[in-house]
PDB file of N, CA and C in Angstrom:
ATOM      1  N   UNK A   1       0.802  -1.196   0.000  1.00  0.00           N
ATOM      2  CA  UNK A   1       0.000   0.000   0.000  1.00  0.00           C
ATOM      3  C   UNK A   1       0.846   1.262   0.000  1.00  0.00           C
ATOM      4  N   UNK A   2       2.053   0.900   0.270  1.00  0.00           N
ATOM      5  CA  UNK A   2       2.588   2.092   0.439  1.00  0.00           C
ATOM      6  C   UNK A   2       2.821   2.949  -0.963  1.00  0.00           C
ATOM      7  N   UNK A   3       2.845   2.265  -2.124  1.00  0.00           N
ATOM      8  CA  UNK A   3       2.735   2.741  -3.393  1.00  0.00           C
ATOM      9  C   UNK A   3       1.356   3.960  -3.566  1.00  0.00           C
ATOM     10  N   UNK A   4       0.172   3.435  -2.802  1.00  0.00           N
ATOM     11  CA  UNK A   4      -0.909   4.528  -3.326  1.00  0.00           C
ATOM     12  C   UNK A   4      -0.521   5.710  -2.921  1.00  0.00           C
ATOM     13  N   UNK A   5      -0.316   6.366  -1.925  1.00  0.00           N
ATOM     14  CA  UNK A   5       0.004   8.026  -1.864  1.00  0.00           C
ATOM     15  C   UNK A   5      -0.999   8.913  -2.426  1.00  0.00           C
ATOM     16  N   UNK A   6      -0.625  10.264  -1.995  1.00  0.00           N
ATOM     17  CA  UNK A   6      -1.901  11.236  -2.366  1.00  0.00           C
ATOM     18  C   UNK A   6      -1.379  11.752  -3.726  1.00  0.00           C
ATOM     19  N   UNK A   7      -2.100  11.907  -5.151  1.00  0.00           N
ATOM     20  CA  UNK A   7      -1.959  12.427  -6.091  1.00  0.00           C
ATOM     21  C   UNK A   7      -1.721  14.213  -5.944  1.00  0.00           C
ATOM     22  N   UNK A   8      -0.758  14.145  -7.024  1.00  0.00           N
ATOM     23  CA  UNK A   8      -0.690  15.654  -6.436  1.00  0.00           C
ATOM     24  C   UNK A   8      -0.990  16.651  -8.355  1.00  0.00           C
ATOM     25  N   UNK A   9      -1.171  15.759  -9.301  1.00  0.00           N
ATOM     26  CA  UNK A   9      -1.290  16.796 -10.083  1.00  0.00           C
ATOM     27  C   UNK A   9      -2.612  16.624 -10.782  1.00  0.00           C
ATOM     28  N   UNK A  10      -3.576  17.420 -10.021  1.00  0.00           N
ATOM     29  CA  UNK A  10      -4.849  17.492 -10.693  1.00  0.00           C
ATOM     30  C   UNK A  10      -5.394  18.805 -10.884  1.00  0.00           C
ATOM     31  N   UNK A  11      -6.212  18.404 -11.928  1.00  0.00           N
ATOM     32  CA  UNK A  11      -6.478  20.153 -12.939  1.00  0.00           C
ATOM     33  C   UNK A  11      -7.613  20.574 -11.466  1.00  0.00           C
ATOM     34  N   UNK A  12      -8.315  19.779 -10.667  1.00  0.00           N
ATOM     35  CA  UNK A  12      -8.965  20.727  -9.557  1.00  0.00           C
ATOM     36  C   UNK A  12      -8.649  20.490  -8.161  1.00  0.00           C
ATOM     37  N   UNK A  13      -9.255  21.005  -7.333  1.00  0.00           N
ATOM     38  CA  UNK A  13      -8.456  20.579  -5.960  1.00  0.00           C
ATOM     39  C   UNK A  13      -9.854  20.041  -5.260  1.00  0.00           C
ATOM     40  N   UNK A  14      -9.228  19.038  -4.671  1.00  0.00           N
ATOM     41  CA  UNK A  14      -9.936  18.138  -3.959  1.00  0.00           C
ATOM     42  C   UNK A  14     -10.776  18.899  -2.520  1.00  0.00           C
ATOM     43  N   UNK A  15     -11.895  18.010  -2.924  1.00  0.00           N
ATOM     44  CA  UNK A  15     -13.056  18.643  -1.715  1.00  0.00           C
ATOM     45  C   UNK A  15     -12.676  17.662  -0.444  1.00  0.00           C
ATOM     46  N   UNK A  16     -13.760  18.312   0.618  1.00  0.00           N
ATOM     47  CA  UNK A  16     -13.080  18.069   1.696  1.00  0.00           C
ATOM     48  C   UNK A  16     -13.363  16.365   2.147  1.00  0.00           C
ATOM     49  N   UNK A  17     -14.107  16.054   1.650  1.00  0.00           N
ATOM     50  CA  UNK A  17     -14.353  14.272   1.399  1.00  0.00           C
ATOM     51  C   UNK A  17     -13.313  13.929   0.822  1.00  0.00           C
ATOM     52  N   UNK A  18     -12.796  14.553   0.067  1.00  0.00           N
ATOM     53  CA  UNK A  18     -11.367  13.834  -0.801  1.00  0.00           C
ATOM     54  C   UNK A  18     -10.427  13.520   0.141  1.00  0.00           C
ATOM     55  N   UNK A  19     -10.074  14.877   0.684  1.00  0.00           N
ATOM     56  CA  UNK A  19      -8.942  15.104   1.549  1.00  0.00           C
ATOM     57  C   UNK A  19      -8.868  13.852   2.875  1.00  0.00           C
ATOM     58  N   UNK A  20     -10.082  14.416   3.259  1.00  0.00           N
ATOM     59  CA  UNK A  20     -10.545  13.225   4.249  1.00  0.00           C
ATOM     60  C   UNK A  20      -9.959  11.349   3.983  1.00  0.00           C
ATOM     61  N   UNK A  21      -9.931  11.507   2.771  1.00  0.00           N
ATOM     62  CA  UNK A  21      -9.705  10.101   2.455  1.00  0.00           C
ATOM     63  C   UNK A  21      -8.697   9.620   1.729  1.00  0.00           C
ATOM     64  N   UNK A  22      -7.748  10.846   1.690  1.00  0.00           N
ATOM     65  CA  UNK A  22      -6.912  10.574   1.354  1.00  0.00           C
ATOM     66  C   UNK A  22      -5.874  10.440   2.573  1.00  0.00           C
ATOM     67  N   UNK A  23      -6.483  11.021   3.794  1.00  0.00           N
ATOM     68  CA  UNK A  23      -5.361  11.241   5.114  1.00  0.00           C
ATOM     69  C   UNK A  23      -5.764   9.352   5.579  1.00  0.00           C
ATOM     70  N   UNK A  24      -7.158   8.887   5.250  1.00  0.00           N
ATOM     71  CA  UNK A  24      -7.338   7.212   5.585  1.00  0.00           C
ATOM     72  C   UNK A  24      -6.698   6.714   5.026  1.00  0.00           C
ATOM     73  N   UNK A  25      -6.172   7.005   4.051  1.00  0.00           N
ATOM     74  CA  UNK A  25      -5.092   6.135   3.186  1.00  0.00           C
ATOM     75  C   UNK A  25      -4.264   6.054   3.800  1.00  0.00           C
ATOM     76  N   UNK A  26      -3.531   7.570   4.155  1.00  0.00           N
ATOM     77  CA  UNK A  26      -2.201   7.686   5.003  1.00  0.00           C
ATOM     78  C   UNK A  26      -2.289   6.867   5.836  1.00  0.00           C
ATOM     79  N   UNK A  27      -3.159   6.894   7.047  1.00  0.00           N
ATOM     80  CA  UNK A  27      -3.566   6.056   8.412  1.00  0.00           C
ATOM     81  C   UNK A  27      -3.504   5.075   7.952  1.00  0.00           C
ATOM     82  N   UNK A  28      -4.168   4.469   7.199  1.00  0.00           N
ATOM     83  CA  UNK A  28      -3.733   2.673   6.727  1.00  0.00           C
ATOM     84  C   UNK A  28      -2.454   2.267   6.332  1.00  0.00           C
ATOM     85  N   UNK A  29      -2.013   3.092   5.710  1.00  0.00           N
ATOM     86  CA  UNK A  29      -0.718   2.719   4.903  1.00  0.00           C
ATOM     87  C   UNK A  29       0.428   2.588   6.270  1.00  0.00           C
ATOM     88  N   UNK A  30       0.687   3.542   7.271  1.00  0.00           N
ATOM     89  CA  UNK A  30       1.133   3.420   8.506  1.00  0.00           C
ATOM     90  C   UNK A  30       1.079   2.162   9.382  1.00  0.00           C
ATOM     91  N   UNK A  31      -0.747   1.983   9.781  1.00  0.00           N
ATOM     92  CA  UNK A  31      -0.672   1.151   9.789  1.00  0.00           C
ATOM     93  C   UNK A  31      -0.320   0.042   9.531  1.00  0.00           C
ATOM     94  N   UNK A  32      -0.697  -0.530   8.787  1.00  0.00           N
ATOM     95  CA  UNK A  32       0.299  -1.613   7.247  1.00  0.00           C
ATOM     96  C   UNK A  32       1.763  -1.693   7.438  1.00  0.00           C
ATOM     97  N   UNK A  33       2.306  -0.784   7.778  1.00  0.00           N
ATOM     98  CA  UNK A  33       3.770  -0.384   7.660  1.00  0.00           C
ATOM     99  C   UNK A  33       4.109  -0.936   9.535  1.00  0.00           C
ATOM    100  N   UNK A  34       3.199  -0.676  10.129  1.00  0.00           N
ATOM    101  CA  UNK A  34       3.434  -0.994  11.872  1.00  0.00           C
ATOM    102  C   UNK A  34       3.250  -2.703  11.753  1.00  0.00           C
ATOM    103  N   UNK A  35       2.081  -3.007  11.038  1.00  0.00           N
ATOM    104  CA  UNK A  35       1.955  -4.619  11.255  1.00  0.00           C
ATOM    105  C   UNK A  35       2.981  -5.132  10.233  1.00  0.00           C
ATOM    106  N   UNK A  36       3.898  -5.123   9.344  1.00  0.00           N
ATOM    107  CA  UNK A  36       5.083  -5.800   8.724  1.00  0.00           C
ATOM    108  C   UNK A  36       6.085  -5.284   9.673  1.00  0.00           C
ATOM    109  N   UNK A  37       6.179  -4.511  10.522  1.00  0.00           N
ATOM    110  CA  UNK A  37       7.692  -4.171  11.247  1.00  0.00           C
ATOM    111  C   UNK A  37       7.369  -5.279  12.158  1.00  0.00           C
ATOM    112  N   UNK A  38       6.379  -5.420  13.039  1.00  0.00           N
ATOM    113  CA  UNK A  38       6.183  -6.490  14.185  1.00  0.00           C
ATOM    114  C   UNK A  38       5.737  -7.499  13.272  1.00  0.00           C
ATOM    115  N   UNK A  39       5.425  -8.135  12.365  1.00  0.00           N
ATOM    116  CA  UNK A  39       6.244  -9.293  11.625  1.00  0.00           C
ATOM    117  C   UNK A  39       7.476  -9.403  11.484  1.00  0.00           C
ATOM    118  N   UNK A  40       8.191  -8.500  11.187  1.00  0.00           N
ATOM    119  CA  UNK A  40       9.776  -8.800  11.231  1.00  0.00           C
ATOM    120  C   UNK A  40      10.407  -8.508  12.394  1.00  0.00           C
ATOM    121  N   UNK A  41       9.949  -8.095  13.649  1.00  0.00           N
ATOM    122  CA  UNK A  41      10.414  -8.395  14.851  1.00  0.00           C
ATOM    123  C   UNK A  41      10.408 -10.115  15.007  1.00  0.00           C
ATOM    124  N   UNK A  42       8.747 -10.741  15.122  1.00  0.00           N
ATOM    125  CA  UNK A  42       8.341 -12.017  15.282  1.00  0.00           C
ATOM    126  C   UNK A  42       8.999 -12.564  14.165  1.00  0.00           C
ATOM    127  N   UNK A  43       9.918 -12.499  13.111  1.00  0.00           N
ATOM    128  CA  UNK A  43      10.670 -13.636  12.291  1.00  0.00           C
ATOM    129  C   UNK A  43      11.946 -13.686  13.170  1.00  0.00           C
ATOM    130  N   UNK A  44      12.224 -12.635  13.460  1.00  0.00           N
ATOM    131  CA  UNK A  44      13.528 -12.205  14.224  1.00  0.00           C
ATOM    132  C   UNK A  44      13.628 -13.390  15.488  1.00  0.00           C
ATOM    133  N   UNK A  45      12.772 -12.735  16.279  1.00  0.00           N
ATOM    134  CA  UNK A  45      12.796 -13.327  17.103  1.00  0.00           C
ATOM    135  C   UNK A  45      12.502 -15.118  17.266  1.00  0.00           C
ATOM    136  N   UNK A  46      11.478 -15.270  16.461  1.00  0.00           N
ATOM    137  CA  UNK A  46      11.445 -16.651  16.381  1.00  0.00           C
ATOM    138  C   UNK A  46      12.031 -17.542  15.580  1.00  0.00           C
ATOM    139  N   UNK A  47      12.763 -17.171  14.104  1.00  0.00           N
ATOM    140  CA  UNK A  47      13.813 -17.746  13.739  1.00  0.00           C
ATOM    141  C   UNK A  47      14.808 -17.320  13.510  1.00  0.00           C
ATOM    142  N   UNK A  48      15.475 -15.628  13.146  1.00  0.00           N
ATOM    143  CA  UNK A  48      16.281 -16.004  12.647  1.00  0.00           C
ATOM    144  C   UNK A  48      17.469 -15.697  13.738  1.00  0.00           C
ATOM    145  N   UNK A  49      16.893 -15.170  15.166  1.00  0.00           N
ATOM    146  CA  UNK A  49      17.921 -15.601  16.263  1.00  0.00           C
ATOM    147  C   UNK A  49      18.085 -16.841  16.616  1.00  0.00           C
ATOM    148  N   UNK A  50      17.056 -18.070  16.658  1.00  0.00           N
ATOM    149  CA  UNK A  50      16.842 -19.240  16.764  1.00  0.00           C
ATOM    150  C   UNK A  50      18.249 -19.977  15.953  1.00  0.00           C
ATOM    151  N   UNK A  51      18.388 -19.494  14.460  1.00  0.00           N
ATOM    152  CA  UNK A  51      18.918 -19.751  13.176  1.00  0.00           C
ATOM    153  C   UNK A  51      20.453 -19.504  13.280  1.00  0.00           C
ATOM    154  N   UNK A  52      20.347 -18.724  13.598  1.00  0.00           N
ATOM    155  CA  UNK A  52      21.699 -18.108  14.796  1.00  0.00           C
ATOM    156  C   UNK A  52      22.363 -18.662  15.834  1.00  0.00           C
ATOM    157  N   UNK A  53      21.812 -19.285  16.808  1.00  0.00           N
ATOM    158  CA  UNK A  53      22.338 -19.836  18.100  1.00  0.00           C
ATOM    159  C   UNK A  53      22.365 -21.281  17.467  1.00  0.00           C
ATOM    160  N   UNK A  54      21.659 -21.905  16.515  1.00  0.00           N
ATOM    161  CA  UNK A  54      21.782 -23.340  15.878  1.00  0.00           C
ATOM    162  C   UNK A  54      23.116 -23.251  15.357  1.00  0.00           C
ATOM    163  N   UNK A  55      23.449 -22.325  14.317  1.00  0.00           N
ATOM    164  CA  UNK A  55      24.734 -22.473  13.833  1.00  0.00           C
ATOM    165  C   UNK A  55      25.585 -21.928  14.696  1.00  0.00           C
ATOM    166  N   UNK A  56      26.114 -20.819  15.876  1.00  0.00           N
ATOM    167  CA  UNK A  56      26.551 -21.392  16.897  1.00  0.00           C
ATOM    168  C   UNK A  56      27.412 -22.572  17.467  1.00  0.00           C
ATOM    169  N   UNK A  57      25.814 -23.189  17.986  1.00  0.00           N
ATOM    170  CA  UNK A  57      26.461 -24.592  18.866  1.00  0.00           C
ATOM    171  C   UNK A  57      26.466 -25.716  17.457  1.00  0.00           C
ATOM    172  N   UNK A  58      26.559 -25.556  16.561  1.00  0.00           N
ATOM    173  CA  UNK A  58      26.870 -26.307  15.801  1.00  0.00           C
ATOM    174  C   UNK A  58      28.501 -26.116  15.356  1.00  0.00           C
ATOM    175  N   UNK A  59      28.592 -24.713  15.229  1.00  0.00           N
ATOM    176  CA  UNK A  59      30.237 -24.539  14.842  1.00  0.00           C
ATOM    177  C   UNK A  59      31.577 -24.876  16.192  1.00  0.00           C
ATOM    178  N   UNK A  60      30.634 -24.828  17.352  1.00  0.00           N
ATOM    179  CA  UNK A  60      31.027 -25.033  18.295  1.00  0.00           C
ATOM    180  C   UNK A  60      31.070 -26.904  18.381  1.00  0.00           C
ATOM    181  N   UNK A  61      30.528 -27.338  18.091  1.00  0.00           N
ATOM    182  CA  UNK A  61      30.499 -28.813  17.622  1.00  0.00           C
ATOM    183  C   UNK A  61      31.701 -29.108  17.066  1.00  0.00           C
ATOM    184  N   UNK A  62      31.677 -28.445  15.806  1.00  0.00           N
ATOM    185  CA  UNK A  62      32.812 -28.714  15.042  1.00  0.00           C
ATOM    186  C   UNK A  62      34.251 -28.188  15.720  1.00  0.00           C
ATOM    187  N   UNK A  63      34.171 -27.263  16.601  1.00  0.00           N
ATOM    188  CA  UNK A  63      35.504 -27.064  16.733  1.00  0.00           C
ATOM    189  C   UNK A  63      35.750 -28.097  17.928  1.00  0.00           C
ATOM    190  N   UNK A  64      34.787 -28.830  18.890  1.00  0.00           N
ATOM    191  CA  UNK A  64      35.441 -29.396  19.775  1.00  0.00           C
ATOM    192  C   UNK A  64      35.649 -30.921  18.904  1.00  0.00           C
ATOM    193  N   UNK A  65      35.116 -31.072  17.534  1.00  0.00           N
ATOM    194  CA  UNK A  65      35.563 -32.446  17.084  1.00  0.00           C
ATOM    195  C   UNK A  65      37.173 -32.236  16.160  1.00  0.00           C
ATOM    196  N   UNK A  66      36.880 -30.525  15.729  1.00  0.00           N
ATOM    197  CA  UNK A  66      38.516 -31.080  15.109  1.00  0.00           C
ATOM    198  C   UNK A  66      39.587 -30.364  16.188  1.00  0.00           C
ATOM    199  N   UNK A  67      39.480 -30.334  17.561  1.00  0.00           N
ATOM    200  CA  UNK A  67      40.464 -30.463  18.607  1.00  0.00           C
ATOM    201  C   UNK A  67      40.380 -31.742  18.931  1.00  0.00           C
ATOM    202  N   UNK A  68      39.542 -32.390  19.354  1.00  0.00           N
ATOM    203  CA  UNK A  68      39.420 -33.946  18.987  1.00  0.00           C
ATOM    204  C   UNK A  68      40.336 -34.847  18.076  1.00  0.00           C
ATOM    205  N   UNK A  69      40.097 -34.473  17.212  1.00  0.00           N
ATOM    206  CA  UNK A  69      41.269 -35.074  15.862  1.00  0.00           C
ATOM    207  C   UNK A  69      42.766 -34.546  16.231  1.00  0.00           C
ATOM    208  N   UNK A  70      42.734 -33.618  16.688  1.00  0.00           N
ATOM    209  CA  UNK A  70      43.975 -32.990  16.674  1.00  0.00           C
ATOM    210  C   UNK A  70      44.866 -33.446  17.660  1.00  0.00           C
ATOM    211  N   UNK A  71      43.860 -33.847  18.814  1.00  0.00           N
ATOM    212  CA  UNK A  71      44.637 -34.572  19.737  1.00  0.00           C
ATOM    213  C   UNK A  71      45.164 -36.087  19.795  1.00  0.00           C
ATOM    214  N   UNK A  72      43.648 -36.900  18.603  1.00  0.00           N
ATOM    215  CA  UNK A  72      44.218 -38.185  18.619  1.00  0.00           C
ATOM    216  C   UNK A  72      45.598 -38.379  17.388  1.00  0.00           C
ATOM    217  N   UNK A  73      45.195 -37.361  17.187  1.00  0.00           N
ATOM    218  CA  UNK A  73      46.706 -37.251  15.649  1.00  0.00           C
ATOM    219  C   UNK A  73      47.883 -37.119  16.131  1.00  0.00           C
ATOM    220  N   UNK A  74      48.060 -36.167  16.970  1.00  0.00           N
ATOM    221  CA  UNK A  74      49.259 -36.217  18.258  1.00  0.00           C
ATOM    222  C   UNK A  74      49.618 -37.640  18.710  1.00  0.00           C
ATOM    223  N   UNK A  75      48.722 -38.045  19.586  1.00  0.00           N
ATOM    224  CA  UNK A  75      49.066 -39.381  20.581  1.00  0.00           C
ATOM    225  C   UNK A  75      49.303 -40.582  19.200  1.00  0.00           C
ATOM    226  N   UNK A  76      49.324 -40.502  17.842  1.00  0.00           N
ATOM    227  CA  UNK A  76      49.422 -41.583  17.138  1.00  0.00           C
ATOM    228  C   UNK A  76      50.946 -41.449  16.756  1.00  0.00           C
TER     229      UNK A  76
END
């Protein structure tokens, strides 16, 4: 929605019903714009910090298996 916006080049000027409804546009479009930010809080938060701490303790995986290797490569 954020594409509609108020037209600005017209041969007359808008009555006060116009105006009126063009400021509801505004108000919606805001709106609209508030409910996708707290969607992308709630992706945030529910995966892609999630997505984050997985790869983490996963890289952390890997480094305690190739100190692992590293040590049985030593003692051989």
């Amino acid at each position: 929605m954020a594409d509609i916006g108020t037209p600005k080049n017209w041969l007359v000027s808008p009555t006060k019903e116009i105006d009126d409804m063009w400021i509801e546009v505004q108000i919606q479009e805001k709106r609209s714009r508030i409910a996708r930010h707290k969607q992308d809080i709630e992706d945030l938060q529910k995966g892609k910090l999630k997505e984050l701490g997985a790869i983490i303790m996963m890289l952390e995986l890997e480094i305690k298996e190739l100190e692992n290797k590293k040590i049985q490569d030593v003692q051989q």
